[in-house]
C-alpha atoms as a PDB file:
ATOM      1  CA  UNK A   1     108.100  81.003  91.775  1.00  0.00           C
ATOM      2  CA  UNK A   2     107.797  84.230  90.545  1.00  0.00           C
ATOM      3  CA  UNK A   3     106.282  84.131  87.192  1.00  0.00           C
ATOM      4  CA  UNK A   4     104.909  86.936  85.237  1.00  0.00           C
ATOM      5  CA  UNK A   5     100.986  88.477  86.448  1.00  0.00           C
ATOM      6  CA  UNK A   6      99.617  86.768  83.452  1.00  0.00           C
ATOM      7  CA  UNK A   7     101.007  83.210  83.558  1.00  0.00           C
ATOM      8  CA  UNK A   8     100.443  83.557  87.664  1.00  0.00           C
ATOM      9  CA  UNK A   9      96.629  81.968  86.837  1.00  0.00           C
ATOM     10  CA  UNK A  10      98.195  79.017  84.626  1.00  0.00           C
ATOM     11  CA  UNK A  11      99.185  76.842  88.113  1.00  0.00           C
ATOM     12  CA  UNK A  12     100.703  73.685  86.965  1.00  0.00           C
ATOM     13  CA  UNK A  13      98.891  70.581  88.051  1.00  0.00           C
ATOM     14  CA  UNK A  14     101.471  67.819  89.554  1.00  0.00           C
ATOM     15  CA  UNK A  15     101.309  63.914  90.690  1.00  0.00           C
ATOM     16  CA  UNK A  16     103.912  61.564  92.098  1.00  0.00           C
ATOM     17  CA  UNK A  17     103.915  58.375  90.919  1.00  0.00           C
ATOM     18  CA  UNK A  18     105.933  55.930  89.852  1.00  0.00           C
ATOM     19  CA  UNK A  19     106.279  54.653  86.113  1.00  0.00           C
ATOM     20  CA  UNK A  20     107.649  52.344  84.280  1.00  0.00           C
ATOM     21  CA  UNK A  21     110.799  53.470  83.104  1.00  0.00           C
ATOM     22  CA  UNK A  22     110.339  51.885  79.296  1.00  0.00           C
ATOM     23  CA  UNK A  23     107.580  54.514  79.051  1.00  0.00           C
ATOM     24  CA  UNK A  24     109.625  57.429  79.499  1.00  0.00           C
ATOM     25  CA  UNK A  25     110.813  59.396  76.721  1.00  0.00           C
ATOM     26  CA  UNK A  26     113.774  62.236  76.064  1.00  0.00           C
ATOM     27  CA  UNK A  27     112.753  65.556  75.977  1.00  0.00           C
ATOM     28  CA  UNK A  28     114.106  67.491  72.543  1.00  0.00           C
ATOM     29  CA  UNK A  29     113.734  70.463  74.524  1.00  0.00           C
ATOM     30  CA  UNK A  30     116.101  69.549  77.065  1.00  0.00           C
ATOM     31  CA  UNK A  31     118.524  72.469  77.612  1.00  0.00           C
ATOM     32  CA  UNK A  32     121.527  69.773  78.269  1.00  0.00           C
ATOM     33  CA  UNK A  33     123.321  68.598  75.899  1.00  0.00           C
ATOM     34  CA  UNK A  34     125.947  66.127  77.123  1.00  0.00           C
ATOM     35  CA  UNK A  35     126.371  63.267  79.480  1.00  0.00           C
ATOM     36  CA  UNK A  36     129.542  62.174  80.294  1.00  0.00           C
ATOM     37  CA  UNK A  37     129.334  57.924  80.394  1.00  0.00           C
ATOM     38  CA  UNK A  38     132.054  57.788  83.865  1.00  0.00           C
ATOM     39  CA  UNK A  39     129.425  60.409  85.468  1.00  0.00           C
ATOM     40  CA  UNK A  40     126.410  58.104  84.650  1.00  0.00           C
ATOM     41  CA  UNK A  41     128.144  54.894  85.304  1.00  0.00           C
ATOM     42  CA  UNK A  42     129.038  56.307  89.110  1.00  0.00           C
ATOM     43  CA  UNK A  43     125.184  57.691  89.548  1.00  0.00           C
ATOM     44  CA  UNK A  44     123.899  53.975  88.360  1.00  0.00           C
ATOM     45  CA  UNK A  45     126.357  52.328  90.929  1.00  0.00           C
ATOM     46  CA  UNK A  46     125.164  55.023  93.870  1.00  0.00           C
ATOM     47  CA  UNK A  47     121.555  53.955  92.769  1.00  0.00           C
ATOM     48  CA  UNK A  48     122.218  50.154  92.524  1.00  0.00           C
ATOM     49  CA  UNK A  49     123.620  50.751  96.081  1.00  0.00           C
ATOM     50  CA  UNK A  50     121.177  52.825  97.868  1.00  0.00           C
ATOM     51  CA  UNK A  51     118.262  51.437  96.021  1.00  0.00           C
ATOM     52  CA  UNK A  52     116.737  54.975  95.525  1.00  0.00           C
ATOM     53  CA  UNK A  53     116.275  57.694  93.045  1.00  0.00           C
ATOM     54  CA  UNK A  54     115.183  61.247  93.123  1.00  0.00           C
ATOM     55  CA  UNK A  55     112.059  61.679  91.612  1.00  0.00           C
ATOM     56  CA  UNK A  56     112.496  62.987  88.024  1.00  0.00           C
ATOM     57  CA  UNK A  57     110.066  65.531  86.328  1.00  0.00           C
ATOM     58  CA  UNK A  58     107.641  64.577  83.410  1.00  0.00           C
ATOM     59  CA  UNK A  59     104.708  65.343  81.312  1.00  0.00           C
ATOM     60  CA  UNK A  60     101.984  62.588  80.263  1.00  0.00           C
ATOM     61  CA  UNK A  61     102.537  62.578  76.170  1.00  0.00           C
ATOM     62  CA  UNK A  62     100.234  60.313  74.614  1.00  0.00           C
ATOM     63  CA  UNK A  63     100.724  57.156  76.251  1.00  0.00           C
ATOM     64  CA  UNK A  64     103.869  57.585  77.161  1.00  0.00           C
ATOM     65  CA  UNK A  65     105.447  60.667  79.201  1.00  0.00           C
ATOM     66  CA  UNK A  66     108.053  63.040  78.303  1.00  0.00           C
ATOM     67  CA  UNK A  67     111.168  64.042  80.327  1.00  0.00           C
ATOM     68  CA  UNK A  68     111.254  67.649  81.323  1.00  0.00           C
ATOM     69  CA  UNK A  69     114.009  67.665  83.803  1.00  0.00           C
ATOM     70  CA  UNK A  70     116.230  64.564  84.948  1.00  0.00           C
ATOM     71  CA  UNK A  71     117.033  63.142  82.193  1.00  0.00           C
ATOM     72  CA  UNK A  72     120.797  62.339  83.342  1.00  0.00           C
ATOM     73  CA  UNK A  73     118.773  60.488  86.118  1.00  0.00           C
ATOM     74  CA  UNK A  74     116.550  58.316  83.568  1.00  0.00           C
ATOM     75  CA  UNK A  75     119.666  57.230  81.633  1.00  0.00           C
ATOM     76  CA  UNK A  76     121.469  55.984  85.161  1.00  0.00           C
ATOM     77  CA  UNK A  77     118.433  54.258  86.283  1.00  0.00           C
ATOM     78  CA  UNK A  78     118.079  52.222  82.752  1.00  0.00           C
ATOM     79  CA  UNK A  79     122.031  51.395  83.572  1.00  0.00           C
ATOM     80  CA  UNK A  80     121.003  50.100  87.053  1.00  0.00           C
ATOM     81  CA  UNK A  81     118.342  47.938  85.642  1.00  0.00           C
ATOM     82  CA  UNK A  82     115.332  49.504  87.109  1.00  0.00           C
ATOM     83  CA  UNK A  83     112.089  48.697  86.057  1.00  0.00           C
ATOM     84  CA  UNK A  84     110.034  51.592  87.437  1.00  0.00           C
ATOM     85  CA  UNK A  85     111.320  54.991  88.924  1.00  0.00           C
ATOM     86  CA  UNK A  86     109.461  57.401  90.857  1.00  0.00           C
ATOM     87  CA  UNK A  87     108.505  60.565  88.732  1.00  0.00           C
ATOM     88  CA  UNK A  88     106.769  64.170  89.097  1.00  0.00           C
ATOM     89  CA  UNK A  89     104.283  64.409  86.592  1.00  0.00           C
ATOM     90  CA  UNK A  90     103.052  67.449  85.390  1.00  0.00           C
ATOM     91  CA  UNK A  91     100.620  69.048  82.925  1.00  0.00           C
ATOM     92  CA  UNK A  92     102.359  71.319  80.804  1.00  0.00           C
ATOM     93  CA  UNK A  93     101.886  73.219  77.146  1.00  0.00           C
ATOM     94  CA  UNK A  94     104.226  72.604  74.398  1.00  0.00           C
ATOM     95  CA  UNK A  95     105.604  76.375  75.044  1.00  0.00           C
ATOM     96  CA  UNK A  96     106.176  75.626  79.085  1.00  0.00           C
ATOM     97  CA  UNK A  97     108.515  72.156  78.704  1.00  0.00           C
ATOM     98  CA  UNK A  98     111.806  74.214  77.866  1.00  0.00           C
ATOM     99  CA  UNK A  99     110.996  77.147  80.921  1.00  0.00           C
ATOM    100  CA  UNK A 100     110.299  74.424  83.146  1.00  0.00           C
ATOM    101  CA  UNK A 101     113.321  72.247  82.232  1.00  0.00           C
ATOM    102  CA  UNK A 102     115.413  75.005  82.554  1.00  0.00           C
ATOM    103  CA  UNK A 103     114.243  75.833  85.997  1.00  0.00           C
ATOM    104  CA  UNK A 104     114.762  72.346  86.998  1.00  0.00           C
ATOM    105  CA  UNK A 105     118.276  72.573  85.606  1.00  0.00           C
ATOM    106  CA  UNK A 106     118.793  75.862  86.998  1.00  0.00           C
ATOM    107  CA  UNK A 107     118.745  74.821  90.277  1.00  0.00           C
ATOM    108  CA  UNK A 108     120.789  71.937  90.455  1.00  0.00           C
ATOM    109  CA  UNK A 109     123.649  74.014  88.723  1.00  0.00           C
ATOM    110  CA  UNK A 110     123.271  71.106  86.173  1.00  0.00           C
ATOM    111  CA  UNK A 111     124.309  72.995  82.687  1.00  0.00           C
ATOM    112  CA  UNK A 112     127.288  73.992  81.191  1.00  0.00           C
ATOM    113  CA  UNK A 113     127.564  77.569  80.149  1.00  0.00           C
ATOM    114  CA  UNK A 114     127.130  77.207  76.843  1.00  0.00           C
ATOM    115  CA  UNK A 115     123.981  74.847  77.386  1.00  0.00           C
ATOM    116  CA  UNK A 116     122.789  77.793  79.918  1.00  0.00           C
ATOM    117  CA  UNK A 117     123.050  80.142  77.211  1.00  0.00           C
ATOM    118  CA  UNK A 118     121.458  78.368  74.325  1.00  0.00           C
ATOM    119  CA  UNK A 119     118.631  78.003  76.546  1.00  0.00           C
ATOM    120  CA  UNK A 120     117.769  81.272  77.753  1.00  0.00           C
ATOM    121  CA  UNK A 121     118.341  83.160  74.410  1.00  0.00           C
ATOM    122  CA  UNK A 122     115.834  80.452  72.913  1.00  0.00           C
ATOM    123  CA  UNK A 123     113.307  81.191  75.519  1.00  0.00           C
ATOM    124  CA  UNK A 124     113.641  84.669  74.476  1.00  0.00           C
ATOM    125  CA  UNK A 125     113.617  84.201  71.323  1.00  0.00           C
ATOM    126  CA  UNK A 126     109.977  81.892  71.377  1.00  0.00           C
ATOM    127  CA  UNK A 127     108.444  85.932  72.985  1.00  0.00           C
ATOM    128  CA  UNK A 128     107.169  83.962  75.828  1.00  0.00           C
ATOM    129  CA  UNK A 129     108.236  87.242  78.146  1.00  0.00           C
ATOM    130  CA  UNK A 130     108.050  90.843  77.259  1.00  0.00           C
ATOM    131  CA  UNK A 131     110.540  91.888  79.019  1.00  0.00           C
ATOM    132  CA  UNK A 132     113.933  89.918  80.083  1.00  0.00           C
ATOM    133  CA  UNK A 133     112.942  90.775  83.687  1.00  0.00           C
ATOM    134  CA  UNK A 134     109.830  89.223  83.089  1.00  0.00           C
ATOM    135  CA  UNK A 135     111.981  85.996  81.849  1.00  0.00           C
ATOM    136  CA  UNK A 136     114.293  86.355  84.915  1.00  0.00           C
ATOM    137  CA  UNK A 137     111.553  86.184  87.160  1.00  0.00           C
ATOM    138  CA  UNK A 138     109.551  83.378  86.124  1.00  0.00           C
ATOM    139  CA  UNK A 139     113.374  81.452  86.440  1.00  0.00           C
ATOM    140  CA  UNK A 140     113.808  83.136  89.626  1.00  0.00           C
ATOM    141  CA  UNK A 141     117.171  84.328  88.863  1.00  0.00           C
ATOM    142  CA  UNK A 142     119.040  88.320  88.521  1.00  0.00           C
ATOM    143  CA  UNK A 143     117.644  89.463  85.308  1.00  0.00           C
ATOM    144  CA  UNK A 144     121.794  90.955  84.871  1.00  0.00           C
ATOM    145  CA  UNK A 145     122.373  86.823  84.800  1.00  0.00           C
ATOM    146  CA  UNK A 146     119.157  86.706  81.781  1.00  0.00           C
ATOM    147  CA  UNK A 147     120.837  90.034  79.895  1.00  0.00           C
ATOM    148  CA  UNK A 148     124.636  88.380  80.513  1.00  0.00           C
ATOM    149  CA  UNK A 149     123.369  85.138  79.202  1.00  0.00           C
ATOM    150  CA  UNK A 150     121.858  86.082  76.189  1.00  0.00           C
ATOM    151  CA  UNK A 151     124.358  88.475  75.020  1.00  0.00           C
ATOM    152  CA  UNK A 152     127.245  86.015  75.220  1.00  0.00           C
ATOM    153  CA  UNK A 153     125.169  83.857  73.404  1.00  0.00           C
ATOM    154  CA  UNK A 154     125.129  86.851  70.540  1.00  0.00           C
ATOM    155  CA  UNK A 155     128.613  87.195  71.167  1.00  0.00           C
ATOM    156  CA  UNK A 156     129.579  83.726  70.624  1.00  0.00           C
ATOM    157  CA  UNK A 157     127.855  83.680  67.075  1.00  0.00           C
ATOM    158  CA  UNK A 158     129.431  86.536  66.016  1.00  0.00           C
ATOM    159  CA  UNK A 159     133.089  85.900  66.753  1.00  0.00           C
ATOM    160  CA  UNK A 160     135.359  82.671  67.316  1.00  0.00           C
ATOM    161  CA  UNK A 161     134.780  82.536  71.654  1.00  0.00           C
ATOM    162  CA  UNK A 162     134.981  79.210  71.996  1.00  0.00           C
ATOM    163  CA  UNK A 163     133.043  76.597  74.876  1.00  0.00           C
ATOM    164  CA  UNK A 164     135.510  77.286  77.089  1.00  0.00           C
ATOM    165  CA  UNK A 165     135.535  80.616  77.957  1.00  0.00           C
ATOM    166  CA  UNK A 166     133.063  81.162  80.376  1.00  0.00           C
ATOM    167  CA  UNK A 167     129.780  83.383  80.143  1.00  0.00           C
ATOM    168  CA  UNK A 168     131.590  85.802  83.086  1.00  0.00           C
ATOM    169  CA  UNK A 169     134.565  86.257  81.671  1.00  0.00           C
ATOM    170  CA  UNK A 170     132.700  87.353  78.010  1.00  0.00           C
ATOM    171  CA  UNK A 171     130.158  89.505  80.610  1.00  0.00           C
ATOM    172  CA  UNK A 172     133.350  91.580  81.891  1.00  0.00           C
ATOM    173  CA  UNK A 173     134.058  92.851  78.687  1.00  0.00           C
ATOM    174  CA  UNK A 174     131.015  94.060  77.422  1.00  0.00           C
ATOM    175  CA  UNK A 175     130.870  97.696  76.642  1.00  0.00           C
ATOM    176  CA  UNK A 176     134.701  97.314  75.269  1.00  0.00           C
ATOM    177  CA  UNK A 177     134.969  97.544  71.562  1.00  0.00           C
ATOM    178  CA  UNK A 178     134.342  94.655  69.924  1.00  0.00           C
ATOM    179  CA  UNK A 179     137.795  94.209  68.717  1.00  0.00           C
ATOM    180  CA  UNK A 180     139.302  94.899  71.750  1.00  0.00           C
ATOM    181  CA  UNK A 181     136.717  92.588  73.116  1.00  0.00           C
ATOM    182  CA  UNK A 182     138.055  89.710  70.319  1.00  0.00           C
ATOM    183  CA  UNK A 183     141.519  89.948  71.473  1.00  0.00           C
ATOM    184  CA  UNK A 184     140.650  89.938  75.302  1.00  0.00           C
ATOM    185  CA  UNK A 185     139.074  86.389  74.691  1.00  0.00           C
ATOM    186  CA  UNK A 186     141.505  84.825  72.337  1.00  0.00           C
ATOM    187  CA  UNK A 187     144.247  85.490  74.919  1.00  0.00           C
ATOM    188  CA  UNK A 188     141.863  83.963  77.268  1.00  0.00           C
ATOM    189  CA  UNK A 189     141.725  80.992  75.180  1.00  0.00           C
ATOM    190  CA  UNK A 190     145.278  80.270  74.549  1.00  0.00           C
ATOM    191  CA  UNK A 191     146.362  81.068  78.335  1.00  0.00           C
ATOM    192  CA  UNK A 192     147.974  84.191  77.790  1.00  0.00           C
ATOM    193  CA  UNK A 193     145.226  86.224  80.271  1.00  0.00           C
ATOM    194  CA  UNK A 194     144.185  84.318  83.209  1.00  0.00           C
ATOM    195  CA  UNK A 195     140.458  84.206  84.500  1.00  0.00           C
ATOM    196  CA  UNK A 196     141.433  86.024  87.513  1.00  0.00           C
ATOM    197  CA  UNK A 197     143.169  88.851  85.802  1.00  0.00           C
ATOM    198  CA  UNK A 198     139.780  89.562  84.008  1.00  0.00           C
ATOM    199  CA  UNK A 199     138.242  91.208  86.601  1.00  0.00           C
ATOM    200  CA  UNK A 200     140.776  94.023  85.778  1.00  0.00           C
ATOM    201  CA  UNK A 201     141.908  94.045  82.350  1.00  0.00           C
ATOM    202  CA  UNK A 202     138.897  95.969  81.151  1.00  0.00           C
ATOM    203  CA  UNK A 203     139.258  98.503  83.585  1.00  0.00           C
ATOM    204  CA  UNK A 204     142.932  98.878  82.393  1.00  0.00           C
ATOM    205  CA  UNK A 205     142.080  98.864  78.438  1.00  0.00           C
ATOM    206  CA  UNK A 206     139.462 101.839  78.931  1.00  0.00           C
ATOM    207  CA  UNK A 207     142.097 103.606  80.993  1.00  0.00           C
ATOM    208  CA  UNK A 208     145.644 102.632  78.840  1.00  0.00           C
ATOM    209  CA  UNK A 209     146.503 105.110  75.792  1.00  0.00           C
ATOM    210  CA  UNK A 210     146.697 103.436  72.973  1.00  0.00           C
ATOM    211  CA  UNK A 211     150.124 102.104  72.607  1.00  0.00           C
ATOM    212  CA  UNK A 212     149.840 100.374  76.061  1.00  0.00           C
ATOM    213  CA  UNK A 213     146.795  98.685  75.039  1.00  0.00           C
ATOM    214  CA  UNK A 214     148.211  97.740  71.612  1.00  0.00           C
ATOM    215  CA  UNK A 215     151.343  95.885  73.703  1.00  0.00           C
ATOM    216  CA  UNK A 216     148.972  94.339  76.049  1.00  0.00           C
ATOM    217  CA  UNK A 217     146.689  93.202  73.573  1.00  0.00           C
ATOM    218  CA  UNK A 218     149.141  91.745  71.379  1.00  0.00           C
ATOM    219  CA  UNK A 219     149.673  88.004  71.035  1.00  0.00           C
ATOM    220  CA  UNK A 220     152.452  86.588  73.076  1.00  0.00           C
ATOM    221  CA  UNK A 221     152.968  90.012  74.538  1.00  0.00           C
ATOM    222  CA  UNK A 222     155.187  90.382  77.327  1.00  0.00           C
ATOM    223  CA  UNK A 223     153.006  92.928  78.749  1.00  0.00           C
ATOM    224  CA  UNK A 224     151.263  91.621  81.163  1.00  0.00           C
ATOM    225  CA  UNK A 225     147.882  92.876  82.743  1.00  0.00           C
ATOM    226  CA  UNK A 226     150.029  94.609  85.741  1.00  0.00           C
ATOM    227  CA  UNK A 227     152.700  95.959  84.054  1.00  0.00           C
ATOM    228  CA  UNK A 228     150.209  97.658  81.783  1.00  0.00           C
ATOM    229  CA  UNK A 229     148.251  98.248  85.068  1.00  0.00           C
ATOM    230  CA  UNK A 230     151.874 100.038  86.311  1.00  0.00           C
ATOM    231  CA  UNK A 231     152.332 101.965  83.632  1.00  0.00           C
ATOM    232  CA  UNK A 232     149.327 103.582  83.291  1.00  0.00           C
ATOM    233  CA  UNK A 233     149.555 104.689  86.902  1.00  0.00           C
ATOM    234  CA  UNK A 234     153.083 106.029  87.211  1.00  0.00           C
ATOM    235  CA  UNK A 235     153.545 107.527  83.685  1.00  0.00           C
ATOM    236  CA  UNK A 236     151.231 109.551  81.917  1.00  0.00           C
ATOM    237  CA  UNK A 237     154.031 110.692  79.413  1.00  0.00           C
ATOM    238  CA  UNK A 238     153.900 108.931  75.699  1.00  0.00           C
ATOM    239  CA  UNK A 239     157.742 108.943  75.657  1.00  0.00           C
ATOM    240  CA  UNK A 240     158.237 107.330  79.183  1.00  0.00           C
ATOM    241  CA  UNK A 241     155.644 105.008  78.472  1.00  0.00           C
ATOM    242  CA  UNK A 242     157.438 104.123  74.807  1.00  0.00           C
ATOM    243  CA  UNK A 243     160.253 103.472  76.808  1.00  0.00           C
ATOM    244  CA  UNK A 244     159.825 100.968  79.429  1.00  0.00           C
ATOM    245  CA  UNK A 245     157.771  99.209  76.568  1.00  0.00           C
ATOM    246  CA  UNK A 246     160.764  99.022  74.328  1.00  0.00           C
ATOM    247  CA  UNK A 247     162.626  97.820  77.953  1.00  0.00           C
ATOM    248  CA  UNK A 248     159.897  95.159  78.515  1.00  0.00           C
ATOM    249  CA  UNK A 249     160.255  93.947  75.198  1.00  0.00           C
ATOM    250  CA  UNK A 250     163.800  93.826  75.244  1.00  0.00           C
ATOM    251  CA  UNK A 251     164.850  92.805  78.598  1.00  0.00           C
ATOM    252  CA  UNK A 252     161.628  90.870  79.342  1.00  0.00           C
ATOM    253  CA  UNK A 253     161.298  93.055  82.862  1.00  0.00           C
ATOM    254  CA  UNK A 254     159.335  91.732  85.567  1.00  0.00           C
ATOM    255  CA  UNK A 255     156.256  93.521  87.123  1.00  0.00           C
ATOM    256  CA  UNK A 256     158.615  94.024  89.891  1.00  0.00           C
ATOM    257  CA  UNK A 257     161.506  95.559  87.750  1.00  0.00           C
ATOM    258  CA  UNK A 258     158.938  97.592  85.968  1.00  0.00           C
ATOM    259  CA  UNK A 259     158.415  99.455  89.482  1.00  0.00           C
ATOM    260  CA  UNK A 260     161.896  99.932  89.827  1.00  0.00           C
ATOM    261  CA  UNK A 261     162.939 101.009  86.366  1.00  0.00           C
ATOM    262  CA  UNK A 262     160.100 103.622  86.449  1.00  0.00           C
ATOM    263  CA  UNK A 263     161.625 105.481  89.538  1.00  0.00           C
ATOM    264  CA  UNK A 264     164.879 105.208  88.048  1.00  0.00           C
ATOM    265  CA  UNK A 265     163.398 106.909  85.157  1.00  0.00           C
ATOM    266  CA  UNK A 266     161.772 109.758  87.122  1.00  0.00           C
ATOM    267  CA  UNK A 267     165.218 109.541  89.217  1.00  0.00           C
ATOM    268  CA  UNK A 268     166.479 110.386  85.663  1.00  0.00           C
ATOM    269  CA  UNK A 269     164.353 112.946  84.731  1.00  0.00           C
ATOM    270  CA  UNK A 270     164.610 115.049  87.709  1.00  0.00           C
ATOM    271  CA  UNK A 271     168.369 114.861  87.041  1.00  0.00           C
ATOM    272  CA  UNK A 272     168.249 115.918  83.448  1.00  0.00           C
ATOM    273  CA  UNK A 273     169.622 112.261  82.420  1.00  0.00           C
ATOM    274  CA  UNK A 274     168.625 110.188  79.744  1.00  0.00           C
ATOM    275  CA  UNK A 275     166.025 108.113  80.185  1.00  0.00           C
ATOM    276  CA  UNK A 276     166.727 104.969  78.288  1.00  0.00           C
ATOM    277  CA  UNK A 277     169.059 102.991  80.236  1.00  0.00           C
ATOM    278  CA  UNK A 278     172.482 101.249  78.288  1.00  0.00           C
ATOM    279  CA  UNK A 279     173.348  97.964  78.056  1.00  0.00           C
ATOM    280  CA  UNK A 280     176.673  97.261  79.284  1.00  0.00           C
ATOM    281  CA  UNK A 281     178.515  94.304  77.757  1.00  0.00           C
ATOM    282  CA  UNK A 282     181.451  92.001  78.155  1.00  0.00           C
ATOM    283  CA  UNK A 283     183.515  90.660  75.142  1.00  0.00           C
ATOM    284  CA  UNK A 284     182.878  87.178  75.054  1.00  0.00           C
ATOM    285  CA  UNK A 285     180.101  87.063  76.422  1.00  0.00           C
ATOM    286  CA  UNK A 286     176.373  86.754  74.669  1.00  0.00           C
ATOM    287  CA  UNK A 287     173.823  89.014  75.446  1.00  0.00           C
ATOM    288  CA  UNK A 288     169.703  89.014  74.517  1.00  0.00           C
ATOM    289  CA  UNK A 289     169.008  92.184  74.154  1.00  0.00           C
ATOM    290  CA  UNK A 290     165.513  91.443  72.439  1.00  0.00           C
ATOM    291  CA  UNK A 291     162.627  89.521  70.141  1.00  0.00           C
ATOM    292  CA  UNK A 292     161.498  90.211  66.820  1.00  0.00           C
ATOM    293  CA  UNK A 293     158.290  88.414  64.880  1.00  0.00           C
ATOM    294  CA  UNK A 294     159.385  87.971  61.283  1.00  0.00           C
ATOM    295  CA  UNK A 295     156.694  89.494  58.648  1.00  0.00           C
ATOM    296  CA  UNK A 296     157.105  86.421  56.627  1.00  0.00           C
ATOM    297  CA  UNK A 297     157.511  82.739  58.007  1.00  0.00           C
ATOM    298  CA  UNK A 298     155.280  84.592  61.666  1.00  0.00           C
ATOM    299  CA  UNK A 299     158.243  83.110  63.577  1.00  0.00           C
ATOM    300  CA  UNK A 300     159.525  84.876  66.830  1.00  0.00           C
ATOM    301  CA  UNK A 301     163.560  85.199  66.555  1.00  0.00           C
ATOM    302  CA  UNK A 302     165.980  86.273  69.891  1.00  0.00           C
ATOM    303  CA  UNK A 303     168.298  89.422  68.860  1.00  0.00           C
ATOM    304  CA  UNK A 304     171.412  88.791  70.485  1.00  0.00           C
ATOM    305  CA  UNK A 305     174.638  90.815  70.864  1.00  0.00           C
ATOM    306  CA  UNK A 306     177.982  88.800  71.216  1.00  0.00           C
ATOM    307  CA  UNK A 307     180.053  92.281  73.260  1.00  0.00           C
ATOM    308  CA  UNK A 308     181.777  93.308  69.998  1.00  0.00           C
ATOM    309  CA  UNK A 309     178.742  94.740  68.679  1.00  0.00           C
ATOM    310  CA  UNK A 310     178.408  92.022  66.472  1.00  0.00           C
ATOM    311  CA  UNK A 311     174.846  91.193  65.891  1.00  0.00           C
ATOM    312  CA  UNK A 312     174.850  86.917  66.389  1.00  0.00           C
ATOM    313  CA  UNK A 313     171.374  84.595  65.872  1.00  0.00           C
END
């Protein structure tokens, strides 16, 4: 384990035994914060079964001893009735119990994100480490994971990222500003930007003027993250890009029919044409030709034209 060259001396004395389990206790540094009941249930029924248990990790406290990582384990084997399970105990400081459980943790992937988080920016926080590769080392992990970690933890305070967005997806947006940053989450949150698409949408906000990135960006925007991607590629004009905006918002265009409007624009251009394309329309027949939000009641309404040029709701 690669801890720092001054903890290196402070080896951590360890014992298997096993002990009785009404002698083990919680730890209130545990880094986890939930256990789902079905989850336990199905681990007491596997240990019921197999008549076995990992060995969980404690400290002696007192009389009693203190749970530094397994606790999910403890609560399963008090479901299966067991009298005694087999722990790891070792000697450990006050300071220690919340590294070491989050080691443990660590390396069964057994923490949320958020729990994760909390974690590591206490452990910071205590100034057990000097340096955050000094804390990434001693948990044996990329000290990008440490800085990623603890800064969506800062970000998460700050602004209204919820649980569910998940410590990568906040990480891909740093160095964005932080209201660009606010927006690229909420859509995140209400499933207008999907995980995958992160990867590039920051890549495309630092390169989109601004009214691309003001479309994209917008709530229920039918920009998406590759027709923004498209335009910012193929037109470096602000009155081309205006536009096919104006024709996405309109027409609701595909990616696909973004392509192919955007060479019939340059098609256009070359030509000396106009570049805004007409609508035709059939009497009789009702057209949507496009979606406004009202300023007052913050409902969306459909502009529709009936081929008489009659506007119709």
């Amino acid at each position: 384990m690669g801890y720092p060259k001054e903890e290196r001396k402070v080896r951590i004395l360890m014992e298997l035994k096993m002990v009785p389990i009404n002698e083990i206790r919680p730890n209130p540094f545990q880094p986890r914060e939930s256990f789902e009941k079905e989850s336990l249930k199905e681990l007491a029924d596997s240990i019921k079964d197999a008549d076995i248990i990992q060995p969980i990790v404690v400290r002696q406290l007192g009389f009693n001893y203190q749970i530094i990582a397994g606790e999910r384990r403890w609560r399963a084997a008090q479901m299966a009735s067991l009298k005694k399970i087999p722990c790891i105990v070792k000697d450990l400081e006050d300071e220690r119990v919340l590294l070491e459980s989050l080691i443990e943790n660590l390396h069964r992937k057994d923490l949320s994100d958020i729990e994760r988080e909390n974690a590591m920016h206490e452990l910071w926080e205590d100034d057990l480490f000097k340096t955050r590769t000094d804390l990434a080392k001693a948990l044996g992990v990329r000290v990008e994971k440490v800085k990623e970690d603890i800064e969506a933890w800062e970000f998460r305070q700050e602004t209204r990222a919820n649980s569910h967005v998940p410590t990568w997806v906040i990480g891909r947006t740093r160095g964005l500003p932080r209201q660009d940053r606010e927006r690229i989450i909420e859509k995140v949150q209400e499933g207008e930007f999907r995980t995958t698409e992160i990867l590039d949408i920051p890549k495309i906000v630092r390169r989109a003027p601004k009214v691309v990135k003001e479309e994209l960006l917008k709530p229920k925007s039918f920009v998406t993250p590759k027709i923004a991607q498209t335009i910012v590629e193929s037109l470096d004009n602000e009155e081309e890009q205006n536009v096919i905006l104006e024709e996405v918002k309109r027409s609701r265009l595909t990616e696909d029919e973004v392509k192919d409007r955007i060479i019939e624009m340059k098609i256009a251009k070359e030509s000396g044409e106009p570049l805004t394309k007409e609508m035709g329309v059939k009497e009789g027949i009702v057209y949507t030709v496009g979606e406004y939000e009202c300023p007052y009641c913050k409902k969306h309404y459909l502009i529709k034209c009936n081929g008489k040029k009659d506007w119709v709701e």
